[in-house]
C-alpha atoms as a PDB file:
ATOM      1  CA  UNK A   1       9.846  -7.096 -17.186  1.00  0.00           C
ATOM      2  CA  UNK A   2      11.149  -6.892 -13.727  1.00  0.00           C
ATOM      3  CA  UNK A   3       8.756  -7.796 -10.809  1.00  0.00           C
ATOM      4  CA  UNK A   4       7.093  -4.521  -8.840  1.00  0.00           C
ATOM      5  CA  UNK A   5       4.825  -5.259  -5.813  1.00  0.00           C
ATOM      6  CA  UNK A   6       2.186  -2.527  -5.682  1.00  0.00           C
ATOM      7  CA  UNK A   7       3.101  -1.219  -2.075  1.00  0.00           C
ATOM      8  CA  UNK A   8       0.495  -1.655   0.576  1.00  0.00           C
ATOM      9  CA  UNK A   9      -0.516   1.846   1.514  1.00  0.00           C
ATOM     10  CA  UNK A  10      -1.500   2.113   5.843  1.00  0.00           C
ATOM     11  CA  UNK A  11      -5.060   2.760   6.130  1.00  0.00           C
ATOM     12  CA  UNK A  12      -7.083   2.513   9.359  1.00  0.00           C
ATOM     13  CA  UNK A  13      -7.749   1.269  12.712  1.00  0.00           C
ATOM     14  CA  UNK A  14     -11.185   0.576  15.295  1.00  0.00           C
ATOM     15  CA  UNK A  15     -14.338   2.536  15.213  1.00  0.00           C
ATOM     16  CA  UNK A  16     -13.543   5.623  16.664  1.00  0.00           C
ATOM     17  CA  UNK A  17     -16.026   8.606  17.272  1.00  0.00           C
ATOM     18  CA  UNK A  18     -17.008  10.942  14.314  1.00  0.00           C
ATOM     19  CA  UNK A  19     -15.827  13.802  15.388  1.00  0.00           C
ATOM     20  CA  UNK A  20     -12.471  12.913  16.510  1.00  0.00           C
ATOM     21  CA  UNK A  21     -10.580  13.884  14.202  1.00  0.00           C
ATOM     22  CA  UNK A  22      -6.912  13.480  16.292  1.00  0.00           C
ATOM     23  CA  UNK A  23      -7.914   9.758  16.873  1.00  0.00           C
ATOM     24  CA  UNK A  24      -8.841   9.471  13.470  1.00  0.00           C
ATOM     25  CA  UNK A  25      -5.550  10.338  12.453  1.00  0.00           C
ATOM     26  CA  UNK A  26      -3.491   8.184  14.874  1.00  0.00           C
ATOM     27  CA  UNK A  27      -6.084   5.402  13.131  1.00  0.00           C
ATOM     28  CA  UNK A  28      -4.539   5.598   9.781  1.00  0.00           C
ATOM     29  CA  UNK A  29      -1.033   4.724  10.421  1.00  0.00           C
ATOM     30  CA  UNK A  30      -2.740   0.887  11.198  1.00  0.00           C
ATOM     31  CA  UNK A  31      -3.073  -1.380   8.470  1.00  0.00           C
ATOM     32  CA  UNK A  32      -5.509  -3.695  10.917  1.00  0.00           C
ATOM     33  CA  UNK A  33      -8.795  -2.247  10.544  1.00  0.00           C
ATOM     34  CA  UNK A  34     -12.294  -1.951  11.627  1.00  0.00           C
ATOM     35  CA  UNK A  35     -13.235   0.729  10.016  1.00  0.00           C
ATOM     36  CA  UNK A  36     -14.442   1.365   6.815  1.00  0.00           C
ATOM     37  CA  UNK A  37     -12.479   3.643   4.365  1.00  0.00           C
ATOM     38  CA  UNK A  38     -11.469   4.315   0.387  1.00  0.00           C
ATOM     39  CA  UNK A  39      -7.883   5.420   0.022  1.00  0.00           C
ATOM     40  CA  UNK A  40      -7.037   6.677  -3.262  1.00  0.00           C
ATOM     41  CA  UNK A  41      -3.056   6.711  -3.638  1.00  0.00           C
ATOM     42  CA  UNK A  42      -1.272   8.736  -6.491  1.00  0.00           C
ATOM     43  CA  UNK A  43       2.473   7.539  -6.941  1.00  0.00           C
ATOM     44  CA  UNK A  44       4.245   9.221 -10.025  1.00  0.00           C
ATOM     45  CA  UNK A  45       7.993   7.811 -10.119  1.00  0.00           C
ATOM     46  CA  UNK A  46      10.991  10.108 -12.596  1.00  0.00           C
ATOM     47  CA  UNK A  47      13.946   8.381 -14.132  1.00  0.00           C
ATOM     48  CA  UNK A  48      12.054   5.339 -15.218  1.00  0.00           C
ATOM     49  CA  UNK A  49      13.474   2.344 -18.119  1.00  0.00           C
ATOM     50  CA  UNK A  50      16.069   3.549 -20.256  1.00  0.00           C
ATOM     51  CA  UNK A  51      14.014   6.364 -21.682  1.00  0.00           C
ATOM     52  CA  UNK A  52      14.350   8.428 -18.678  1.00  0.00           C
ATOM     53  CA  UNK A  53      10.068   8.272 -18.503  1.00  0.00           C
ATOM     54  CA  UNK A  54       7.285   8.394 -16.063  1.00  0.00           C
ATOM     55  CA  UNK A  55       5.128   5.838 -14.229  1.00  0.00           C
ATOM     56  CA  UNK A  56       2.336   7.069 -12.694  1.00  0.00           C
ATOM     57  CA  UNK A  57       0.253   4.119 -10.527  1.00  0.00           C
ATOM     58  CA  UNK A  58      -2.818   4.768  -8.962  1.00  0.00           C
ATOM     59  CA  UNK A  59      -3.768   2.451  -6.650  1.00  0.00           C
ATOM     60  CA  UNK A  60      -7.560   2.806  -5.338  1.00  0.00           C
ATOM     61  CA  UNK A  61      -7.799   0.705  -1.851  1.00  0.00           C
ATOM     62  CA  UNK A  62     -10.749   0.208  -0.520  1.00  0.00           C
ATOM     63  CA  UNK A  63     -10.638  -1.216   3.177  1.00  0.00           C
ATOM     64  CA  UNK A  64     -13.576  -3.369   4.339  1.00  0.00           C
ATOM     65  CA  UNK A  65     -13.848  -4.977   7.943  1.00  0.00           C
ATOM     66  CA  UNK A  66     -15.835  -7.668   8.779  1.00  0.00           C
ATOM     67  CA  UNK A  67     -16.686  -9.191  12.591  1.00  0.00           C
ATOM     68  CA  UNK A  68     -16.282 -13.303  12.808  1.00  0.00           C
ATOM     69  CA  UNK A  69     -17.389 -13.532  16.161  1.00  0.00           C
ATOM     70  CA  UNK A  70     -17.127 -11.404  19.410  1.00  0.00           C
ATOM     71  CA  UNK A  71     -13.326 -11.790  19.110  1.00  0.00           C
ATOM     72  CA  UNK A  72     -12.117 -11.732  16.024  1.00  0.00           C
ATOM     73  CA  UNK A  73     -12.397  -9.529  12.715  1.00  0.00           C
ATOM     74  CA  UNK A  74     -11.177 -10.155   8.703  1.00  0.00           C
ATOM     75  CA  UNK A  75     -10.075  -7.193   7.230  1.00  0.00           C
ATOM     76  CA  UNK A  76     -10.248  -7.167   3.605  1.00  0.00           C
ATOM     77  CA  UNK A  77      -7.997  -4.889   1.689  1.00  0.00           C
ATOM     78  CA  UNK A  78      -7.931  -4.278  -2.198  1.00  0.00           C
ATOM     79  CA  UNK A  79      -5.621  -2.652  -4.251  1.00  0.00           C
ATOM     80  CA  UNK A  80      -6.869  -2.073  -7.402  1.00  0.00           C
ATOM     81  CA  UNK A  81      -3.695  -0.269  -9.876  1.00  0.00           C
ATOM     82  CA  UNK A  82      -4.759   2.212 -12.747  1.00  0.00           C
ATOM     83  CA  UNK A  83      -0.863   2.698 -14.447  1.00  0.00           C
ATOM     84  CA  UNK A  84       0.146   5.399 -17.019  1.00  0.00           C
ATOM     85  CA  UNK A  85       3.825   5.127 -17.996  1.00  0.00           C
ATOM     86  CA  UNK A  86       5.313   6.949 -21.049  1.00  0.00           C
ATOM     87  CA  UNK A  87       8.555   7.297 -22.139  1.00  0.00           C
ATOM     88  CA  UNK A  88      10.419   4.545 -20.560  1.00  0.00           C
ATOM     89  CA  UNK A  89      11.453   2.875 -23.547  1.00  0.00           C
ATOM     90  CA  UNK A  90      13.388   4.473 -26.217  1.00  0.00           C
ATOM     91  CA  UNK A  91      10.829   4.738 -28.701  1.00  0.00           C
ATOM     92  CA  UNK A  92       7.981   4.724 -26.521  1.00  0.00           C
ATOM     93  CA  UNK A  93       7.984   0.887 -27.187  1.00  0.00           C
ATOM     94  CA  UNK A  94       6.544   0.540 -23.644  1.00  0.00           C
ATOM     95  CA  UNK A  95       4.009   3.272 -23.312  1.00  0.00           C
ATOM     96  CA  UNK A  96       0.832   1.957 -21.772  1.00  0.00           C
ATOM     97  CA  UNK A  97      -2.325   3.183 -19.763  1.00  0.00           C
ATOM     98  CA  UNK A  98      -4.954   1.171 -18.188  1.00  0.00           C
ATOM     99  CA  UNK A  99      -5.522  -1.518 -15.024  1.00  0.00           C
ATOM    100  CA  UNK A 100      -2.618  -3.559 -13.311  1.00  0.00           C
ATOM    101  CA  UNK A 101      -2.714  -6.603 -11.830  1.00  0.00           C
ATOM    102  CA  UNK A 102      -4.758  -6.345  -8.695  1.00  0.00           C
ATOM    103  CA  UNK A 103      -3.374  -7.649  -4.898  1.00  0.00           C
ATOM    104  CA  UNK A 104      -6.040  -8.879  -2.468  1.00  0.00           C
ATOM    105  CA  UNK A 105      -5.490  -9.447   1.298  1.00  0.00           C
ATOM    106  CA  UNK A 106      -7.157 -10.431   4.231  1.00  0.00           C
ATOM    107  CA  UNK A 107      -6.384  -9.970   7.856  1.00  0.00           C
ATOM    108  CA  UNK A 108      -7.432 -12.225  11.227  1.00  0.00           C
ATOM    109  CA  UNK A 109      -6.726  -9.722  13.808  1.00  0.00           C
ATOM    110  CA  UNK A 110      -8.284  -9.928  17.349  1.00  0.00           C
ATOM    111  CA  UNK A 111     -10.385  -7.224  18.503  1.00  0.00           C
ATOM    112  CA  UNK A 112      -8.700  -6.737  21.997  1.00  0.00           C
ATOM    113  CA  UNK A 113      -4.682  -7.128  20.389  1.00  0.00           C
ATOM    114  CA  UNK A 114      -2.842  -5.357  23.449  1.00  0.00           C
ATOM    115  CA  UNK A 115       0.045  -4.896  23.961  1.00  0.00           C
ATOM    116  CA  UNK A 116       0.448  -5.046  20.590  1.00  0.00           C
ATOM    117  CA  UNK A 117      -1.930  -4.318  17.509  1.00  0.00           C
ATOM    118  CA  UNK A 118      -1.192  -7.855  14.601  1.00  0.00           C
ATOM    119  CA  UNK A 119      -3.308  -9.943  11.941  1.00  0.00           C
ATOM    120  CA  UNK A 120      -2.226 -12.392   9.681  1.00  0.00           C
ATOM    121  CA  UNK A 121      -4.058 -13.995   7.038  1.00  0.00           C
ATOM    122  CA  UNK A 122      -3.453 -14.910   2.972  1.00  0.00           C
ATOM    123  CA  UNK A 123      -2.108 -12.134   0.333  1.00  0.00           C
ATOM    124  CA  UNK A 124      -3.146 -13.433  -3.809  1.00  0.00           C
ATOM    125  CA  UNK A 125      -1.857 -11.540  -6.674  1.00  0.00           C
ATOM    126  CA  UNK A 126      -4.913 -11.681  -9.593  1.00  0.00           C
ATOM    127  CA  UNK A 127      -3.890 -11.174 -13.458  1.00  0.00           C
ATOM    128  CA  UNK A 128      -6.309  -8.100 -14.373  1.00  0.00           C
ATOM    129  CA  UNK A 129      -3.700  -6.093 -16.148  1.00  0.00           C
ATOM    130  CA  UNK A 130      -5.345  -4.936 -19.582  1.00  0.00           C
ATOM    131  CA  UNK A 131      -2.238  -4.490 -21.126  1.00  0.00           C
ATOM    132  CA  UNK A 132       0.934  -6.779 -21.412  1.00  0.00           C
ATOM    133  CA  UNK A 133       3.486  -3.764 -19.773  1.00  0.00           C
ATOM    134  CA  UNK A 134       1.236  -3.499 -16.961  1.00  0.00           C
ATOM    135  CA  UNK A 135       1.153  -6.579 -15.467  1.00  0.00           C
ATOM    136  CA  UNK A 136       2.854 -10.045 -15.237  1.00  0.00           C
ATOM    137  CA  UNK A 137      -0.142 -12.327 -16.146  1.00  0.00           C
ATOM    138  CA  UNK A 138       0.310 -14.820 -13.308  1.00  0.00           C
ATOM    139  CA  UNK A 139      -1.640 -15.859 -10.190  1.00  0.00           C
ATOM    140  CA  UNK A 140      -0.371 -15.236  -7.305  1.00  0.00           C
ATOM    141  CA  UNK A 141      -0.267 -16.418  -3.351  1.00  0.00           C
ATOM    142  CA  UNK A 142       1.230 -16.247  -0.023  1.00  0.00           C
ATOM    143  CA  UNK A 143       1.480 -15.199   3.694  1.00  0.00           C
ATOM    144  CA  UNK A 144       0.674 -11.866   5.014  1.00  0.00           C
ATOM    145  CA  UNK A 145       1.436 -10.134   7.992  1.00  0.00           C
ATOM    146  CA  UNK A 146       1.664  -6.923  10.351  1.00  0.00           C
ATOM    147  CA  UNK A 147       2.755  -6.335  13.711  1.00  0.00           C
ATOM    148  CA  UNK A 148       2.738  -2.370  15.213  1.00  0.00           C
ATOM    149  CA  UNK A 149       2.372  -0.553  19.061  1.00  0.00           C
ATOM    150  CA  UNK A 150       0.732   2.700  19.445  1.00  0.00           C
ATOM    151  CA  UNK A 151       1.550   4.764  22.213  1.00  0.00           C
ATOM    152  CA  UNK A 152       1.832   8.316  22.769  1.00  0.00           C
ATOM    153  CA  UNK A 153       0.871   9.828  19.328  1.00  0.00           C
ATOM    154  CA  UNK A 154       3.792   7.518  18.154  1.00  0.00           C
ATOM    155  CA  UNK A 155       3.183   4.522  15.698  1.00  0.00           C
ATOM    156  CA  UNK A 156       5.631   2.103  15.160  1.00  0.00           C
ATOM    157  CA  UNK A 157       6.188  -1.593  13.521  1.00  0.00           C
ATOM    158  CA  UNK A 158       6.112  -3.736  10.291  1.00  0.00           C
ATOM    159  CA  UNK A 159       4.023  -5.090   7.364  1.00  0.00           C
ATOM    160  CA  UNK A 160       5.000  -8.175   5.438  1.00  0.00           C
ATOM    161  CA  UNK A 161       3.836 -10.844   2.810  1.00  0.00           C
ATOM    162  CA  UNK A 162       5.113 -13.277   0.265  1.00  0.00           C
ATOM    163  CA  UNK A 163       3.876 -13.943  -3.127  1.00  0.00           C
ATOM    164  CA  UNK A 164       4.799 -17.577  -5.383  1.00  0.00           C
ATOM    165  CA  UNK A 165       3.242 -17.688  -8.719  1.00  0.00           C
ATOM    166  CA  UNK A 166       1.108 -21.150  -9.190  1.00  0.00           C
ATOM    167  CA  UNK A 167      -0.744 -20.496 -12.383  1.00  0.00           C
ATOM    168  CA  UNK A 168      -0.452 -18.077 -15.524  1.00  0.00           C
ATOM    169  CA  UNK A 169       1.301 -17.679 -18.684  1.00  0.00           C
ATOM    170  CA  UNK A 170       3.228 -15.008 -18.021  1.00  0.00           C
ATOM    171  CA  UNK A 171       7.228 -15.010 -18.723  1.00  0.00           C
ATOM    172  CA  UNK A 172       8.469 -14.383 -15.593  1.00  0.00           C
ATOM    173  CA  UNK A 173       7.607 -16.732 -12.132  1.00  0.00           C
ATOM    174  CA  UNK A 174       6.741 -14.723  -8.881  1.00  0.00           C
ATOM    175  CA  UNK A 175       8.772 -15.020  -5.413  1.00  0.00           C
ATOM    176  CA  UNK A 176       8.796 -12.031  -4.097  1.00  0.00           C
ATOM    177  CA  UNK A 177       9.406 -10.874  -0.488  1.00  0.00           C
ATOM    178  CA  UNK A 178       7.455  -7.423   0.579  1.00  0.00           C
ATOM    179  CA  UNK A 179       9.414  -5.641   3.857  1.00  0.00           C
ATOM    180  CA  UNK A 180       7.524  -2.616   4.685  1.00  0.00           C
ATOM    181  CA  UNK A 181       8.726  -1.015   8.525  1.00  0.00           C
ATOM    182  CA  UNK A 182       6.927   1.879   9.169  1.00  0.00           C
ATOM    183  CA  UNK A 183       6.887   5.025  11.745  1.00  0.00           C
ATOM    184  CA  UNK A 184       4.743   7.967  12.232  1.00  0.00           C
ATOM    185  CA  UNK A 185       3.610  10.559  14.601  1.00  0.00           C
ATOM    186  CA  UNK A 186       0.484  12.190  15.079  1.00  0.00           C
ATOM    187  CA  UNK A 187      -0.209  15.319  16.357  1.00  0.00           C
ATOM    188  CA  UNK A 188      -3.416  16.624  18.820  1.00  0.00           C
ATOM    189  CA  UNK A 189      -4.333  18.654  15.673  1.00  0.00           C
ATOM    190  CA  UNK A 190      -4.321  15.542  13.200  1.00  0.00           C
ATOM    191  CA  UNK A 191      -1.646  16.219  11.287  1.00  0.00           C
ATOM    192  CA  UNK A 192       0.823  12.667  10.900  1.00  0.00           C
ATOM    193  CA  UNK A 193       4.213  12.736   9.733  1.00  0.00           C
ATOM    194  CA  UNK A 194       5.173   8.980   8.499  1.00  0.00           C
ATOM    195  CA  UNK A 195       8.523   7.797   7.010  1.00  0.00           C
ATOM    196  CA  UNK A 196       8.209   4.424   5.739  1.00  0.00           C
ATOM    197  CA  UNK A 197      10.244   1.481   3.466  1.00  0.00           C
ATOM    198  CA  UNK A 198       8.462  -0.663   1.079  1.00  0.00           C
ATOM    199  CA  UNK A 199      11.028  -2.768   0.109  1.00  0.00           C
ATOM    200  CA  UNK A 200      10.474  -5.814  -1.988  1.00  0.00           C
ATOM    201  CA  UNK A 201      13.162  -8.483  -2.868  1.00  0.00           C
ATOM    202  CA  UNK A 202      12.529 -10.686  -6.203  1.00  0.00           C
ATOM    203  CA  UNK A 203      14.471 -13.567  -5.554  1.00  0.00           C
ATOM    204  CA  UNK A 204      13.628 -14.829  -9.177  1.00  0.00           C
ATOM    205  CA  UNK A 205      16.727 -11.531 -10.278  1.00  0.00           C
ATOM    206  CA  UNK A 206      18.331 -11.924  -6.896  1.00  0.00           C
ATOM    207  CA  UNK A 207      17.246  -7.688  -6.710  1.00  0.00           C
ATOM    208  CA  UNK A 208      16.168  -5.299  -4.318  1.00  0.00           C
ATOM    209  CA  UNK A 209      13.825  -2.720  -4.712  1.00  0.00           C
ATOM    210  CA  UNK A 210      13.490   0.150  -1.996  1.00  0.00           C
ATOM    211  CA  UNK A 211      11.737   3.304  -1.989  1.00  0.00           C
ATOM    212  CA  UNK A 212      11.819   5.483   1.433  1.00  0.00           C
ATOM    213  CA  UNK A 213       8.645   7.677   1.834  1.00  0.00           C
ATOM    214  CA  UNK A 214       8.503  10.448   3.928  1.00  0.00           C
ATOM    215  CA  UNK A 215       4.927  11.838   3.913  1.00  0.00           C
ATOM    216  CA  UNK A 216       2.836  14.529   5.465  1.00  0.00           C
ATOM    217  CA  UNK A 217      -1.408  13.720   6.248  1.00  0.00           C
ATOM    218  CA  UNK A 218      -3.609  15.983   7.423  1.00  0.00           C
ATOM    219  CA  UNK A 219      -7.457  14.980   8.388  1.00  0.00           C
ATOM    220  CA  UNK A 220     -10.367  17.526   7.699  1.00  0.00           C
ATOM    221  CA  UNK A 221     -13.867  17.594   7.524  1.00  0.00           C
ATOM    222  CA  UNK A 222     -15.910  17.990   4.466  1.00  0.00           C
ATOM    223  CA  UNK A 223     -19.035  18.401   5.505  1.00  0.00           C
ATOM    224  CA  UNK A 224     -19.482  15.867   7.308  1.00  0.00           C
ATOM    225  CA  UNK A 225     -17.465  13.657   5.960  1.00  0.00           C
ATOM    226  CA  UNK A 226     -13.846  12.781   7.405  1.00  0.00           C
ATOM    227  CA  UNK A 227     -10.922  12.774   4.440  1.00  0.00           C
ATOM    228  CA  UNK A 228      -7.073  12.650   5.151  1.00  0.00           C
ATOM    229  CA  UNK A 229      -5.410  14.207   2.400  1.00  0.00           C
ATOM    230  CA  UNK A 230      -1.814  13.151   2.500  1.00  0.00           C
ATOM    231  CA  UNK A 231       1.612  13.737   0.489  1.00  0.00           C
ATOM    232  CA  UNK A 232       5.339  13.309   0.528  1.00  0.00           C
ATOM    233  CA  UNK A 233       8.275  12.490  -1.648  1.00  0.00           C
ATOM    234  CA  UNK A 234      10.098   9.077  -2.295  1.00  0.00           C
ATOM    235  CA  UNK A 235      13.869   8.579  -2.579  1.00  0.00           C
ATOM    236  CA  UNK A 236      15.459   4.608  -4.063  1.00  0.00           C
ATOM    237  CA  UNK A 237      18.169   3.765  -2.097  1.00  0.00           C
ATOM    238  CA  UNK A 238      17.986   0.538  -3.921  1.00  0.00           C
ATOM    239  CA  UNK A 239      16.474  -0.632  -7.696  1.00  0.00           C
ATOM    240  CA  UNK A 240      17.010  -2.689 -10.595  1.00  0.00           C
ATOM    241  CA  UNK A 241      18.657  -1.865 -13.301  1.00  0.00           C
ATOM    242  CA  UNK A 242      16.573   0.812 -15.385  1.00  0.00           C
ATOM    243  CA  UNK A 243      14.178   1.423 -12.185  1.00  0.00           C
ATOM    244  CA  UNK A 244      13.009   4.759 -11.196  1.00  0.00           C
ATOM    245  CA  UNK A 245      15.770   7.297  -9.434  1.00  0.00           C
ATOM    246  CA  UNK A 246      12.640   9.302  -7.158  1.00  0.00           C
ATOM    247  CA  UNK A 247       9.190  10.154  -6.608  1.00  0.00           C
ATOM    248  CA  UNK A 248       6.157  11.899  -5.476  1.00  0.00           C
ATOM    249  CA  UNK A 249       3.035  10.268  -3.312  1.00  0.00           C
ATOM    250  CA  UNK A 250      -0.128  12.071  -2.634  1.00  0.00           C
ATOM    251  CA  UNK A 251      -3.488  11.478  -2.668  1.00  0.00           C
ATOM    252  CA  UNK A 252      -6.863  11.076   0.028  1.00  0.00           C
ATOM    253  CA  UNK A 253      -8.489   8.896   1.953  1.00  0.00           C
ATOM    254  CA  UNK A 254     -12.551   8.994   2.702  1.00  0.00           C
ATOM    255  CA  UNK A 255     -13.414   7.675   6.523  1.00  0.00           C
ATOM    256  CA  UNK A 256     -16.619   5.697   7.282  1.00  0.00           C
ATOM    257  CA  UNK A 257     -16.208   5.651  10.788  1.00  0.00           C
ATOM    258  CA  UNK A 258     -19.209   4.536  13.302  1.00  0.00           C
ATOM    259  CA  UNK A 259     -21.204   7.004  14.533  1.00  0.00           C
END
């Protein structure tokens, strides 16, 4: 099986006021947050494994912030995969539904980062795939990082970690490099337009992996509750053999913001 790193989705930023909804939408193109919120991200990929199939990963993120000290804050960010792929083997050989191995993170980011918004802190890959095709049964660890400037509606900058296997049973040893640039513009009526690469290298098969994302978000109010609903499509300018040829992304995010 060839490694996949579950992209990291962008999430959310400092504790803005409830009501702004234009701020809250310039928040979520920053991975370094202080606020709390629940993404849910649907990502259904065409043209998959020989069989021409379907993988369809959601990954449910839940972003929690914690203060350290009048300084500093950990961010703690989940992804949590629930995979249904069918078809991608000739014979349906590989069909599968159920959870994928899950990628924890935590950021050290200063609360006063200007001129430019960073944390840094440890990624770990956990084995909690229920099913053989859906994950790689190994443990996981490595550096994580992310460096981005917001200015003018405009967000720009770059998300990175780096995962080495050091336990597990699994065929297949991970060292893999994630690359994820990112840019996106938000609008006074909280609509963001993002374009994005999550590229991931697996030095193990010497292969590149790169979907480009070009999504459309949109924050509303339910209620009184603040939800970004987002989508966009995916083109691979680069895969392994067999990978998938394109994609869709949508999906929401809840806000917790303080009030």
């Amino acid at each position: 099986m060839k490694f996949t790193t579950i992209a990291l989705a962008l999430c959310a930023t400092a504790p803005l006021a409830f009501g702004d909804s234009a701020d809250l939408a310039k928040s979520l193109s920053n991975p370094v947050a202080n606020l709390i919120s629940l993404p849910v991200q649907s990502n259904l990929d065409f043209g998959v494994g020989p069989g021409d199939g379907t993988k369809w990963t959601t990954n449910i993120q839940p972003v929690i912030p914690f203060g350290l000290n009048d300084d500093w804050n950990v961010i703690s960010r989940t992804i949590l995969p629930v995979i249904d792929q069918q078809g991608i083997a000739l014979g349906g050989a590989n069909n599968a539904f159920g959870l994928g191995d899950i990628t924890q993170s935590f950021f050290f980011s200063p609360k006063d980062p200007e001129p430019f918004i960073w944390g840094i802190g440890p990624a770990i890959l956990l084995p909690t795939a229920t099913d053989s095709h859906l994950g790689l049964n190994q443990w996981a660890a490595g550096p994580t990082a992310v460096v981005l400037k917001q200015q003018n509606g405009w967000t720009y900058g770059a998300l990175a970690n780096q995962l080495w296997s050091f336990a597990g049973s699994g065929d297949q040893t991970v060292n893999a490099t994630y690359l994820q640039p990112f840019l996106s513009y938000t609008t006074p009526k909280a609509t963001s337009i993002t374009v994005n690469l999550e590229s991931t290298y697996d030095w193990q098969n010497s292969q590149w992996t790169v979907p480009a994302n070009l999504m459309v978000a949109q924050v509303l109010k339910i209620g009184d509750q603040p939800v970004q609903f987002f989508g966009g499509l995916r083109y691979y300018l680069d895969k392994p053999t067999n990978g998938p040829d394109w994609g869709i992304r949508f999906g929401f995010t809840m806000l917790f913001p303080k009030g």
